[in-house]
Protein backbone atom coordinates (compact mmCIF):
# COMPACT_ATOMS: atom_id res chain seq x y z
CA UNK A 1 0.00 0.00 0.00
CA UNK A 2 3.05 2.44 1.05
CA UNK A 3 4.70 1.52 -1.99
CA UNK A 4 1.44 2.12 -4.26
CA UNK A 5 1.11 5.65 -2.39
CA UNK A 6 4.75 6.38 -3.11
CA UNK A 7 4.62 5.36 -6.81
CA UNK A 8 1.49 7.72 -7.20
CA UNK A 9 3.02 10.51 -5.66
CA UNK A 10 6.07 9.89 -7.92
CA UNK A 11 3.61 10.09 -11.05
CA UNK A 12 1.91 13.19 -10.06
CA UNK A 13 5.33 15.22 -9.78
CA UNK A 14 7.00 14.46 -12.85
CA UNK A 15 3.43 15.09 -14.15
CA UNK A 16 3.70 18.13 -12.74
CA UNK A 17 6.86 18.97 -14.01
CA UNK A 18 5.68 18.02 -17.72
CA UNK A 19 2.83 20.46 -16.94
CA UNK A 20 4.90 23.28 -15.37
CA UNK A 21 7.47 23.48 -18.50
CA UNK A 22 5.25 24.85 -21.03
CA UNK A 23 3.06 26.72 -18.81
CA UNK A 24 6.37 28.63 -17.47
CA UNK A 25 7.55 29.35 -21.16
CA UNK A 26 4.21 30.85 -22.66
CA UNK A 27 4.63 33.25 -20.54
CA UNK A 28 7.54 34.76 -22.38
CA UNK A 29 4.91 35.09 -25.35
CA UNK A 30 3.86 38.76 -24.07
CA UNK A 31 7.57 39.82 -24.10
CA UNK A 32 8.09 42.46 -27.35
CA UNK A 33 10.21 45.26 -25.90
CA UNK A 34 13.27 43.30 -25.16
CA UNK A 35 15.80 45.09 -26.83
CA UNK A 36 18.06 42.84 -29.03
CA UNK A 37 21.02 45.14 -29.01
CA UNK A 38 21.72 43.62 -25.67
CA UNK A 39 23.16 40.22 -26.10
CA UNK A 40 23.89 37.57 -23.23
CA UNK A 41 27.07 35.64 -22.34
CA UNK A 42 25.73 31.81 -22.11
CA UNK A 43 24.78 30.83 -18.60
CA UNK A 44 25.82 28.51 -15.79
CA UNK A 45 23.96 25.26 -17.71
CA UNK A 46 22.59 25.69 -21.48
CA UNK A 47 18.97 26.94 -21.82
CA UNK A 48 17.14 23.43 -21.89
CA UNK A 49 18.82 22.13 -18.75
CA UNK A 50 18.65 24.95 -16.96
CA UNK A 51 15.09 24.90 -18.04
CA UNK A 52 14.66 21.31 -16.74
CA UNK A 53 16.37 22.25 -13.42
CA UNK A 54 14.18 25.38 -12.57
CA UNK A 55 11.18 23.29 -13.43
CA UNK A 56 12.14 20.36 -10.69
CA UNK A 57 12.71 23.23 -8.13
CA UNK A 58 9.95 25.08 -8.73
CA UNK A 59 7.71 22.17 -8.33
CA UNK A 60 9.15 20.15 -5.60
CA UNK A 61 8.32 23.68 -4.06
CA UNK A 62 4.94 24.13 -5.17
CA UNK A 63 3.74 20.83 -3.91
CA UNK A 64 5.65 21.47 -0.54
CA UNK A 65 3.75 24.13 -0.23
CA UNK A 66 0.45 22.80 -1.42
CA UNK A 67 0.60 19.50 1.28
CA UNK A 68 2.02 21.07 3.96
CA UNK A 69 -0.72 23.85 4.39
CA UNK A 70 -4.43 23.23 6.16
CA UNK A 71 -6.14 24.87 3.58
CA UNK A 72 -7.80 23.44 0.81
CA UNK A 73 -9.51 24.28 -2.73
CA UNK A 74 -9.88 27.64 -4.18
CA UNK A 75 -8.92 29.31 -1.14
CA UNK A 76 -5.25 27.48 -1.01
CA UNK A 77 -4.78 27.42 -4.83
CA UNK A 78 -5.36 31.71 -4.59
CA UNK A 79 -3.67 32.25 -1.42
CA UNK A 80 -0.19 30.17 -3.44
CA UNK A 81 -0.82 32.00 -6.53
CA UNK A 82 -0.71 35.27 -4.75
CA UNK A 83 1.91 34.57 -2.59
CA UNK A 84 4.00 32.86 -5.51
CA UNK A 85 3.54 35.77 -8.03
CA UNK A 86 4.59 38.12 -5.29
CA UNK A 87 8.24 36.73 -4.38
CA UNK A 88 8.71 35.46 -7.80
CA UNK A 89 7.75 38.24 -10.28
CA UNK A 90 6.39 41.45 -8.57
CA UNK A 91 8.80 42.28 -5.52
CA UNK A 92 11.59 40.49 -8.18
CA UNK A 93 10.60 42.56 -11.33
CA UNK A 94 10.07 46.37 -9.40
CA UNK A 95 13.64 45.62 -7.90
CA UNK A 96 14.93 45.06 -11.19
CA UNK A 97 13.13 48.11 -12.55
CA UNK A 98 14.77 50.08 -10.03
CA UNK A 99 18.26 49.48 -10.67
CA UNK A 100 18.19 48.37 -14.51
CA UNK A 101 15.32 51.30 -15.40
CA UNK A 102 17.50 53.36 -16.89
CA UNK A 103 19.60 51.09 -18.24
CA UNK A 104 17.41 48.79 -20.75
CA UNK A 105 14.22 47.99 -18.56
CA UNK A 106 11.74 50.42 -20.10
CA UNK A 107 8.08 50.58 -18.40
CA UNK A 108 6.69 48.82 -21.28
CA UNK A 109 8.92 46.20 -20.77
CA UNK A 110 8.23 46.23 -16.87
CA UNK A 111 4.59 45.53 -17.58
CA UNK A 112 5.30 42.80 -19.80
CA UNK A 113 7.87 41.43 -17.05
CA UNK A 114 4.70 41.52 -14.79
CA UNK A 115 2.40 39.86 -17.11
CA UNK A 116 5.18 36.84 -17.97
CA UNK A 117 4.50 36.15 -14.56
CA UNK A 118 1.04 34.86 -14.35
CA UNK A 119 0.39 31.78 -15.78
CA UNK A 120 2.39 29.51 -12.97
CA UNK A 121 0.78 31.31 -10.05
CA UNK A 122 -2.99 31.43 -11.77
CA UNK A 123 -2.59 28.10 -13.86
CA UNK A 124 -0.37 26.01 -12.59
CA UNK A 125 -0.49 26.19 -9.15
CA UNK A 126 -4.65 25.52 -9.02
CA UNK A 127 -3.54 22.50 -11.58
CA UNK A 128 -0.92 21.20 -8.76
CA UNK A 129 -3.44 21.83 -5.84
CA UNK A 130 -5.74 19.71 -7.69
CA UNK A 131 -3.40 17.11 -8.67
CA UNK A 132 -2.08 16.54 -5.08
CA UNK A 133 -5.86 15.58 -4.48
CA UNK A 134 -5.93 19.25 -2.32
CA UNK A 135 -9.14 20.61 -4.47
CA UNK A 136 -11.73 19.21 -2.13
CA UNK A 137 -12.82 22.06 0.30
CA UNK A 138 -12.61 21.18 3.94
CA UNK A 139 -15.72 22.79 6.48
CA UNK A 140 -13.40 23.87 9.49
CA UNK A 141 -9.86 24.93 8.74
CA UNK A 142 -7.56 24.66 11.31
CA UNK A 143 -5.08 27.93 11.35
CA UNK A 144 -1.64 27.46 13.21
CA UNK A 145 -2.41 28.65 16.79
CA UNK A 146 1.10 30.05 17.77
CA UNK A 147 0.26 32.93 15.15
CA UNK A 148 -2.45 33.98 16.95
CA UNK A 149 -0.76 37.48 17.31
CA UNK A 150 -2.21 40.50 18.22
CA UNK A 151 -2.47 42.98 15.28
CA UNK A 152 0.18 45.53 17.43
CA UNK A 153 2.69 43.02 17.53
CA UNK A 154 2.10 41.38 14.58
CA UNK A 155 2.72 45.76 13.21
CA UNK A 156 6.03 45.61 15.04
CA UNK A 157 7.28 42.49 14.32
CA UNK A 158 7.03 43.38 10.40
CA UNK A 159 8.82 46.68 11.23
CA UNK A 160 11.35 44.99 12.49
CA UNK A 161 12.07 42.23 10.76
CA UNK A 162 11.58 44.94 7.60
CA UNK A 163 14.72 46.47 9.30
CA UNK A 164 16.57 43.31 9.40
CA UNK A 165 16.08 42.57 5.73
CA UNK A 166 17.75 45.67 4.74
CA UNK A 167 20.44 44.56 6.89
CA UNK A 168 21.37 41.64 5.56
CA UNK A 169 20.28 42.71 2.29
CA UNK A 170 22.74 45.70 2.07
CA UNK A 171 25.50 43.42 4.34
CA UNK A 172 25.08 40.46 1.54
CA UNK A 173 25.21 43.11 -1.39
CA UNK A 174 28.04 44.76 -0.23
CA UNK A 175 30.25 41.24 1.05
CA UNK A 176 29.29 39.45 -1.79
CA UNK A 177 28.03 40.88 -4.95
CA UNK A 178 29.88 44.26 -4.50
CA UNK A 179 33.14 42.49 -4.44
CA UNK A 180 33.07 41.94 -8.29
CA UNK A 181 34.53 44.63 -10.74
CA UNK A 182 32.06 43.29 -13.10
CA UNK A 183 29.42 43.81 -11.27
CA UNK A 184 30.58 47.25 -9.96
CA UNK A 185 30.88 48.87 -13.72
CA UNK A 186 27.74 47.32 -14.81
CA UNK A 187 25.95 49.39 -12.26
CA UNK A 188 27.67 52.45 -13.16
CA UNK A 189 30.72 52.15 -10.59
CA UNK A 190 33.77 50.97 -12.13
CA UNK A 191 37.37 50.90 -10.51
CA UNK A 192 38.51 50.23 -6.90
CA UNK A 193 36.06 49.29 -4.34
CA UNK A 194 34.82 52.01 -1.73
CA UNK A 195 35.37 51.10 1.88
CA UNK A 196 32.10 49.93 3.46
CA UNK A 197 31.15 52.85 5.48
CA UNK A 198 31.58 55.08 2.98
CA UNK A 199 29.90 53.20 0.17
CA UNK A 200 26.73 52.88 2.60
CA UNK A 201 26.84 56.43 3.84
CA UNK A 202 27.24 57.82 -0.15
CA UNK A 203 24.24 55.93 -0.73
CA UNK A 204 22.32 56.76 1.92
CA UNK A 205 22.59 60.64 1.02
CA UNK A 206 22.64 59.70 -2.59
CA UNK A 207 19.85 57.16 -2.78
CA UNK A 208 17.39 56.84 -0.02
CA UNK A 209 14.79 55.78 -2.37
CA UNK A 210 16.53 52.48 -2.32
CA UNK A 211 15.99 52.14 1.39
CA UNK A 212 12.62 52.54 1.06
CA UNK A 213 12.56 49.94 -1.68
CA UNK A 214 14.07 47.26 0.18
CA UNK A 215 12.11 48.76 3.61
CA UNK A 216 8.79 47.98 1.43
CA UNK A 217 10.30 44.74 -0.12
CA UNK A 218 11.15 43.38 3.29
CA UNK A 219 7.43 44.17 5.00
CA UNK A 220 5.41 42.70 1.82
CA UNK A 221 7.81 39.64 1.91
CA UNK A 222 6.96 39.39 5.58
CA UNK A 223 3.76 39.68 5.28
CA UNK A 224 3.79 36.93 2.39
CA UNK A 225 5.73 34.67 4.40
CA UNK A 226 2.90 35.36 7.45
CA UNK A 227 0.04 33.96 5.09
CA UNK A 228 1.78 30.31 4.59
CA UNK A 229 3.18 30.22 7.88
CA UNK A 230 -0.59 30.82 9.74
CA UNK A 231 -1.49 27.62 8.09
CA UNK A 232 1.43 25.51 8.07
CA UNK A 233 0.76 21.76 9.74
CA UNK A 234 4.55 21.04 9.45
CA UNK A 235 6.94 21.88 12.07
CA UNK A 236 8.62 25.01 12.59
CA UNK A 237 12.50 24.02 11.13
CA UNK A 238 10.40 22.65 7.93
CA UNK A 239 8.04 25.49 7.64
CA UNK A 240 11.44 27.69 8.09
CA UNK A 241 13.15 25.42 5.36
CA UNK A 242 9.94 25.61 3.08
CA UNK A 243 9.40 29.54 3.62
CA UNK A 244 13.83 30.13 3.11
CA UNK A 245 13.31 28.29 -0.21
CA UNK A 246 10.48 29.85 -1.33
CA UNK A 247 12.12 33.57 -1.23
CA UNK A 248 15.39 32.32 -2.29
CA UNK A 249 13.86 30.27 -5.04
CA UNK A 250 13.23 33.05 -7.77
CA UNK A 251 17.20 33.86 -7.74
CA UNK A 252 18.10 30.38 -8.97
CA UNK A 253 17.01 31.89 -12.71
CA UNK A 254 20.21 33.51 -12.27
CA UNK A 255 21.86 29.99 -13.90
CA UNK A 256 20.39 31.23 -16.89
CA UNK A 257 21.14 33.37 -19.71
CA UNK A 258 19.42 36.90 -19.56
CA UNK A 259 19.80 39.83 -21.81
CA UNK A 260 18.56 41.86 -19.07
CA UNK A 261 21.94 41.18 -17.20
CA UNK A 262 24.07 39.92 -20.20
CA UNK A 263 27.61 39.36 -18.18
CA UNK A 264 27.70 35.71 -16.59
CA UNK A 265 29.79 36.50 -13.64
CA UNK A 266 27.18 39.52 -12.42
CA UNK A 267 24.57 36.91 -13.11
CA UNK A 268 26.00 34.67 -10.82
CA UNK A 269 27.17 36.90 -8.12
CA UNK A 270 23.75 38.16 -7.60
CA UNK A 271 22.60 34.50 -7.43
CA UNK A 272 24.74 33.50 -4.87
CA UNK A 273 24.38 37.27 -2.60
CA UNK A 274 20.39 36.84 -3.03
CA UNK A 275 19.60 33.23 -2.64
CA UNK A 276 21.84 33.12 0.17
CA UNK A 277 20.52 36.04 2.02
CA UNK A 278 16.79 35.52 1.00
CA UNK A 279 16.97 31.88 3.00
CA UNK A 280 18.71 33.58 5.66
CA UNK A 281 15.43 35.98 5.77
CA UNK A 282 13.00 33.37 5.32
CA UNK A 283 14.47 31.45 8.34
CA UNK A 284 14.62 34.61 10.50
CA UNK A 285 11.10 35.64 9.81
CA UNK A 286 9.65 32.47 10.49
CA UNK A 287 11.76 32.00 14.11
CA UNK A 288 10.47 35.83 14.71
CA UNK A 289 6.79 35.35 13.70
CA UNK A 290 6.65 32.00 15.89
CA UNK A 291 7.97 33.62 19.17
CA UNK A 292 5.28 35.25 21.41
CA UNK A 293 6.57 38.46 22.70
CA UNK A 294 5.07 40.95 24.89
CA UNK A 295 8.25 43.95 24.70
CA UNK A 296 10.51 45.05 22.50
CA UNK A 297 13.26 43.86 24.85
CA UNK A 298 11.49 40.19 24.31
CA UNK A 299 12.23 40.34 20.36
């Protein structure tokens, strides 16, 4: 019986995975104002591979997601879809505006960015929910009762933990993906590196608005990490795994070629600074949201 179970779980994923493929890639059909004067260096795998790849990842998550969550039906397959389209393409794709706007990301091309991607949050992900036999509504759903928190602290925990994304956002940046020349020039710095201090206190009276970026980017990844973790039936260190996975998931597209970022080492330098510090967030914010505190002091 164990072994029948296993076998059918087995067929439903690489199902999945057959499904996910195509519905991934037509959503590259809306893309018209990609401007072909910007050529890519090839990326860490060739395109089909790292094709296959992303699709295994991406779906192992999806279903992780999917059976390890109380909900059920409509409400779970929305709830995923939003949640998935938010760390994957929205919070991803105004980032990417933001630094590459004036560079070759034109608003036209932003709003095709955001359109690419809907079909795996909106189509696949009700296909997977009903596939893992999920569909089927249930009367009383059971939400996880160490989130029970008060709306106050539940307002000062995302402030805070906002704060700490920017931390380790701008400490991973710096420490990791600064550190390449490459990198550096593309973004309009070339030559030696600037000391810490004096990198982040340039920017701070040069650029605030990115601050405020990563400030916003940090609550609304909070707050989409909040709406999995409420209904999580898994432990904390998995729902920590699942939730450090899921935000450091979208960066692994980094393996691939991209005209958007045409020189392979940048690509891979922000791969390894965001999926690094993205799981490091996820973790945190799950830790944080599951403590009850009653002071500041107790955070």
């Amino acid at each position: 019986m164990k072994a029948q179970k296993k076998s059918g779980w087995l067929l439903r994923i690489v199902l999945l995975i057959i499904l996910y493929v195509p519905i991934w890639v037509s959503g590259t059909l809306v893309i018209t104002h990609l401007d072909p004067d910007f050529p890519s260096e090839p990326g860490l795998v060739d395109t089909g591979m790292g094709v296959f790849i992303l699709s295994i990842i991406n779906t192992l998550l999806i279903v992780g997601l999917i059976v390890s969550s109380n909900l059920r039906g409509f409400r779970l397959a929305l709830l995923l879809g939003i949640a998935y389209y938010g760390v994957f393409t929205f919070l991803t794709q105004i980032e990417t505006w933001y630094f590459l706007g004036e560079l070759n990301v034109s608003k036209e091309l932003l709003f095709e960015l955001l359109l690419m991607g809907l079909p795996v949050p909106f189509l696949f992900i009700p296909l997977a929910v009903f596939l893992c036999g999920r569909w089927k509504a249930q009367k009383n759903i059971i939400s996880n009762d160490s989130l029970n928190l008060h709306m106050s602290e539940l307002i000062l925990k995302i402030f805070i933990l906002a704060v700490v994304y920017v931390l380790i956002y701008w400490l991973a940046g710096y420490f990791i993906a600064w550190q390449n020349p490459q990198l550096r020039e593309f973004y309009g710095s070339p030559g030696e590196i600037v000391p810490f201090w004096k990198h982040t206190f340039s920017t701070m009276i040069n650029d605030p608005g990115l601050f405020i970026l990563q400030i916003m980017r940090g609550s609304l990844f909070t707050l989409i990490a909040f709406s999995i973790i409420r209904n999580s039936n898994v432990s904390r260190w998995i729902t920590a795994l699942l939730i450090g996975l899921f935000l450091a998931a979208p960066h692994f597209g980094h393996i691939l070629s991209n005209p958007l970022m045409p020189l392979a080492s940048v690509r891979l330098s922000h791969m390894i600074e965001t999926a690094s510090s993205t799981f490091v967030y996820g973790v945190i914010i799950v830790m944080v949201l599951y403590r009850k505190n009653n002071a500041v002091k107790d955070l």
